[in-house]
Protein backbone atom coordinates (compact mmCIF):
# COMPACT_ATOMS: atom_id res chain seq x y z
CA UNK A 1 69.38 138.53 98.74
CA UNK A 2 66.06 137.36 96.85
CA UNK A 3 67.17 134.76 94.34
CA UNK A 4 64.98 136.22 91.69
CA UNK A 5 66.90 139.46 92.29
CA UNK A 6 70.35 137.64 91.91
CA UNK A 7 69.56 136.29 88.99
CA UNK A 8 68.31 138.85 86.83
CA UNK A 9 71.90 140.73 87.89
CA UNK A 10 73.92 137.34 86.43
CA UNK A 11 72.18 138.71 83.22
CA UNK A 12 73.52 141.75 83.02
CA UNK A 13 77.44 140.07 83.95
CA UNK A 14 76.63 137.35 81.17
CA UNK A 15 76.31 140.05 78.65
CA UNK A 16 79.56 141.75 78.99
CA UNK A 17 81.77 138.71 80.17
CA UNK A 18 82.67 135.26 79.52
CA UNK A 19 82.37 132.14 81.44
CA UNK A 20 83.63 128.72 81.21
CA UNK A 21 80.89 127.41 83.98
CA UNK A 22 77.74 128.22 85.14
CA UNK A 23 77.54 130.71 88.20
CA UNK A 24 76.95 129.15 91.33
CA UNK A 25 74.64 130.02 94.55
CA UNK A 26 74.86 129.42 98.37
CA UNK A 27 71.92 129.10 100.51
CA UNK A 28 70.65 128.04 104.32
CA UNK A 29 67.63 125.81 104.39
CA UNK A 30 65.43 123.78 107.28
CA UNK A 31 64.58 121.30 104.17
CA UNK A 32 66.18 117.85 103.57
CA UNK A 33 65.74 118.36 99.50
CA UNK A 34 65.55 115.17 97.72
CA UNK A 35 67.81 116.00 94.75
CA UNK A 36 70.39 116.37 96.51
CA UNK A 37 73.94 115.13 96.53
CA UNK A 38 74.18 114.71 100.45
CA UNK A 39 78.50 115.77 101.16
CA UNK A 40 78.53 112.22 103.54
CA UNK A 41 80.81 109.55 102.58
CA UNK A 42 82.01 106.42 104.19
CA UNK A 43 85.91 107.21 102.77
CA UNK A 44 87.98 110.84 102.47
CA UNK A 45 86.88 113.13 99.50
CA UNK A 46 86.87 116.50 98.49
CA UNK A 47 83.45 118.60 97.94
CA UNK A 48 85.59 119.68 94.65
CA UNK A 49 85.25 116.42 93.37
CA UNK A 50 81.81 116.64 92.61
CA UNK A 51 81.65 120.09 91.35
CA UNK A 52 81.46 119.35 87.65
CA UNK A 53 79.38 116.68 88.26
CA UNK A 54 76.75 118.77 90.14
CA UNK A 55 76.87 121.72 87.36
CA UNK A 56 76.37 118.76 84.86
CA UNK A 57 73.57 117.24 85.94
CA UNK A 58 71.69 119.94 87.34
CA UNK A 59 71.40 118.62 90.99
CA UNK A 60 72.96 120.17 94.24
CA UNK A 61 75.54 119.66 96.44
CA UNK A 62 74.11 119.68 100.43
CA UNK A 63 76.11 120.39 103.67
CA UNK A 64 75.79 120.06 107.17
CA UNK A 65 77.18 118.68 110.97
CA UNK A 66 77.09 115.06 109.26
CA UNK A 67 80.18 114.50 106.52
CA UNK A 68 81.12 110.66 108.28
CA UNK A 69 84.33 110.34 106.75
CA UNK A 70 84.61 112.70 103.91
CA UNK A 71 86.87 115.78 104.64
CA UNK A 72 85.95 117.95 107.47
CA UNK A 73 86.76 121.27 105.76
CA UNK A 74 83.19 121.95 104.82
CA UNK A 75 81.16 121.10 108.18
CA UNK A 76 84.09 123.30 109.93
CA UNK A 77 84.06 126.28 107.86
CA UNK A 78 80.06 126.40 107.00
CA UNK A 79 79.98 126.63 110.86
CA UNK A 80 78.19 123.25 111.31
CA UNK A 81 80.79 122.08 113.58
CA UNK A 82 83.93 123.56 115.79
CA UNK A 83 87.33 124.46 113.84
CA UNK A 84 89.30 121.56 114.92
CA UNK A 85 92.64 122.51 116.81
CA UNK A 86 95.49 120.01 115.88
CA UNK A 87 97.92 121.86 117.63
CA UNK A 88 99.10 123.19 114.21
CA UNK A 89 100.82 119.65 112.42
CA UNK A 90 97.79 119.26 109.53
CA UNK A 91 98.76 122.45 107.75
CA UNK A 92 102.66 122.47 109.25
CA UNK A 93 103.50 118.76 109.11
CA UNK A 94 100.69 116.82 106.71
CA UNK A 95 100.49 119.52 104.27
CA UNK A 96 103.08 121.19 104.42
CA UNK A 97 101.15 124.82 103.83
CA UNK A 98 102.61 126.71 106.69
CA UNK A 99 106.34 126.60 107.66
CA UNK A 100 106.08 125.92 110.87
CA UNK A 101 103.66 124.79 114.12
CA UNK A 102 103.61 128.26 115.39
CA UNK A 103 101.87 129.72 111.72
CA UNK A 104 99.97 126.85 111.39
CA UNK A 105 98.54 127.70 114.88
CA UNK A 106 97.70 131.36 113.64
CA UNK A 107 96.14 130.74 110.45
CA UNK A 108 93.66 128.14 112.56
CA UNK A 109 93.14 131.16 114.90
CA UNK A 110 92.32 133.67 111.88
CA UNK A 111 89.91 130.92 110.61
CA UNK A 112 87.91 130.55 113.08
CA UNK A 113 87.30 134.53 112.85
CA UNK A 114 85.40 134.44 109.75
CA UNK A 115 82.87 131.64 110.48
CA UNK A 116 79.76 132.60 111.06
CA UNK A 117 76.67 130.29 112.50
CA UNK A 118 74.73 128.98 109.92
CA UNK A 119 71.19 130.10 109.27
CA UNK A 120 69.89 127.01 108.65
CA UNK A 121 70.35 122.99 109.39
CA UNK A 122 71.97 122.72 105.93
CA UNK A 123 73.85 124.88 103.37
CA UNK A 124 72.96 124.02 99.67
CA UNK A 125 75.39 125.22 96.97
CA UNK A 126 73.36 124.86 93.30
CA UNK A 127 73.98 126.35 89.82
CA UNK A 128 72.37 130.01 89.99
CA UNK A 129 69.90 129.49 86.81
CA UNK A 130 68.51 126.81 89.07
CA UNK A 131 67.95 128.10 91.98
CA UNK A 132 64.07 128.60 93.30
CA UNK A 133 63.38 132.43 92.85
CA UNK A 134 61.94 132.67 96.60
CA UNK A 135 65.47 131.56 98.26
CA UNK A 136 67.39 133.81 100.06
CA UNK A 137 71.53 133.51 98.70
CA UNK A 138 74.09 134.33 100.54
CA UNK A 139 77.00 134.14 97.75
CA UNK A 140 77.90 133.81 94.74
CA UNK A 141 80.70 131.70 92.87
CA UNK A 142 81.44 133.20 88.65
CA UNK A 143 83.85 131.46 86.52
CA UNK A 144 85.20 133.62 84.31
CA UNK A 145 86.61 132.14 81.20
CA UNK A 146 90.00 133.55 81.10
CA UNK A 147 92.16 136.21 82.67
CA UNK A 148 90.99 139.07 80.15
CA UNK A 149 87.48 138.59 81.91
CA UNK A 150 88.72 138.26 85.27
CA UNK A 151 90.53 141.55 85.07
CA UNK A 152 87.25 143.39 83.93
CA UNK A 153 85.67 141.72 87.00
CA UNK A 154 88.81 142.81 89.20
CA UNK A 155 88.44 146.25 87.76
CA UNK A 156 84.26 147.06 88.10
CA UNK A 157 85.02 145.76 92.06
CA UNK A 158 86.80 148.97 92.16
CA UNK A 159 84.67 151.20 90.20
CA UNK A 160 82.32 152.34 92.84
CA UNK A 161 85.39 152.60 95.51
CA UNK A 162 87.62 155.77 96.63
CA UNK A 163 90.10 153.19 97.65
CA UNK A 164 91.60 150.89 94.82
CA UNK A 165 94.14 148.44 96.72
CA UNK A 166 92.09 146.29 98.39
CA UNK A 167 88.68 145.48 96.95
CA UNK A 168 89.39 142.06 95.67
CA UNK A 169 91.06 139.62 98.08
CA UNK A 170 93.50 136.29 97.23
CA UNK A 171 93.79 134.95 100.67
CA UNK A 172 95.52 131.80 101.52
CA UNK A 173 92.65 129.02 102.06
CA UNK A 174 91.45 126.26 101.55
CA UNK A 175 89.17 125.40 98.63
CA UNK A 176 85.83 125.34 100.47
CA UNK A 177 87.22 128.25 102.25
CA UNK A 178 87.72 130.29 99.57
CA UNK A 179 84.30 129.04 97.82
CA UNK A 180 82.06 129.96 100.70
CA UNK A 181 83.80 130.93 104.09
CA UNK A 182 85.50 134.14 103.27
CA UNK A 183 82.80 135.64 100.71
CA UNK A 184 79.69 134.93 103.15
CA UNK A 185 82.25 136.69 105.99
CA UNK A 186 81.90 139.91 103.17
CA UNK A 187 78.53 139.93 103.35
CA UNK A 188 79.07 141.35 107.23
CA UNK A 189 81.59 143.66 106.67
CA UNK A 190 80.80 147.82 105.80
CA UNK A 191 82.21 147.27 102.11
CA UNK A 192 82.42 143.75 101.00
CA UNK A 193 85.24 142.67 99.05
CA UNK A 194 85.57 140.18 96.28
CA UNK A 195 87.73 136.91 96.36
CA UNK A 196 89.23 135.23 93.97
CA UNK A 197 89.81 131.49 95.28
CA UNK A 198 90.53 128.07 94.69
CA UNK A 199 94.21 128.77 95.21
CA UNK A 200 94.15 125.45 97.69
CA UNK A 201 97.03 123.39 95.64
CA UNK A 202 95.21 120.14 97.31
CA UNK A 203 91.78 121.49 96.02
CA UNK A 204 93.45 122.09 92.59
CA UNK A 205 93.69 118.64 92.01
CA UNK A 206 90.05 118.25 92.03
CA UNK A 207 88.90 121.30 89.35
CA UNK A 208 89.53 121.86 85.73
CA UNK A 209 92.40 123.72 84.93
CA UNK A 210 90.54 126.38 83.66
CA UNK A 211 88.76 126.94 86.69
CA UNK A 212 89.31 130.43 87.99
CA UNK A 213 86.87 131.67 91.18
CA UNK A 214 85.65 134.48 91.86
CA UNK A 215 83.12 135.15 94.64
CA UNK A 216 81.35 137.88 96.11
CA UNK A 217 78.93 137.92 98.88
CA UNK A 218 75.08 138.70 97.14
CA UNK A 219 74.87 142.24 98.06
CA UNK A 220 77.79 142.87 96.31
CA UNK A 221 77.34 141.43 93.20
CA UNK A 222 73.38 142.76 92.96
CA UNK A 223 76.11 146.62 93.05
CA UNK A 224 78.67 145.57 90.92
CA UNK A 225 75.83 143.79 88.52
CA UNK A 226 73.86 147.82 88.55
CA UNK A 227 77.12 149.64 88.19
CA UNK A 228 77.71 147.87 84.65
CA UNK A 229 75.85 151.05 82.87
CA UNK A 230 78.10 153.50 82.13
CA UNK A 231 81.39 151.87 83.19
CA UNK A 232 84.12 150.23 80.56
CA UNK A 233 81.64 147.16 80.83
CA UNK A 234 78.68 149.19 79.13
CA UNK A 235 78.36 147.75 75.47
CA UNK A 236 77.13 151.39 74.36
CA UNK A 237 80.57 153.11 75.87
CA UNK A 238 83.12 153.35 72.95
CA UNK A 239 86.37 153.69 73.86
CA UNK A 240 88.63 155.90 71.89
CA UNK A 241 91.68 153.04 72.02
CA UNK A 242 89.37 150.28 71.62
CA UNK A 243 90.07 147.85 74.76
């Protein structure tokens, strides 16, 4: 989706809810952009370790087949590089996320279903405001302030929907899964769902603690964004018991 068009829909969810940081875009490029924070290091880190620092100072975060020695998560997921198979001891033994070799095992094998081939040599993930009107994103990543917000958010995803149960997701991932992976594999599916994420304990250690996720691929959020007028969101609907 247009970035221009993306944007002007952030409008209309910044008028109704509350944020505690500024919405976030994905997108594929060919170009090596300059101001760039480039995911490579020379030790182990986390992508979510420069997350504030990238919404601070107005730069953005880029990702591709070259991390060196930083964490593998991101060139794995983004689809820059094959899902390594460990045999299942990360998640089972390391971590300790998964009880057990034989879960650990599935959970790699359910991974590797949503990744999708990138669309470009490197995936940039900037603050939305920021974001060159002519680029094509993929996703986007809202922060909503507190839980009171997050529940309108939960609710409008099933506005437009006959079914209610299902339309926002909290599936056990890891950080840059949850930021990225699962809400770009939406964006192929007949009726995208929402996910709330950063539920990666490890990946907690990196974010604010009031850092809630929640992330939609673009197409959804350009609906949810139009469906605003008229629903409990619309500042001219008044509500006989005042919620």
């Amino acid at each position: 989706m247009k970035s221009e068009i993306v944007k002007e829909s952030l409008k209309k969810f910044s008028e109704v809810l509350s944020f505690n940081y500024p919405a976030v875009g994905w997108y594929f490029s060919s170009e090596e952009m300059e101001d760039s924070f480039v995911f490579r290091k020379d030790k182990w880190v986390c992508m979510f370790m420069y997350l504030k620092m990238m919404m601070k100072k107005n730069n953005k975060i880029r990702f591709s087949d070259d991390n060196n020695r930083a964490c593998t998560g991101p060139a794995e997921y983004f689809g820059f590089t094959e899902l390594e198979d460990d045999g299942g001891i990360f998640l089972a033994e390391t971590e300790r996320f998964c009880k057990n070799i034989e879960i650990s095992k599935e959970y790699t094998r359910w991974s590797a279903t949503l990744i999708h081939p990138p669309k470009g040599k490197y995936l940039y993930m900037e603050k939305l405001e920021n974001i060159d009107d002519s680029r094509q994103i993929e996703v986007v990543n809202l922060f909503p302030a507190n839980m009171t917000s997050l529940a309108k958010l939960a609710t409008l995803s099933s506005y437009d929907r006959m079914a209610n149960v299902d339309n926002v997701l909290i599936p056990d991932a890891s950080g840059c899964q949850s930021v990225f992976t699962t809400p770009y594999h939406e964006n192929f599916q007949e009726n995208p769902k929402c996910i709330i994420g950063l539920m990666d304990p490890m990946a907690r250690n990196f974010v604010p603690e009031d850092m809630i996720l929640f992330s939609m691929p673009t197409n959804r959020f350009v609906e949810m964004a139009n469906n605003i007028k008229g629903s409990f969101l619309d500042k001219d609907f008044k509500n006989p018991t005042g919620f």
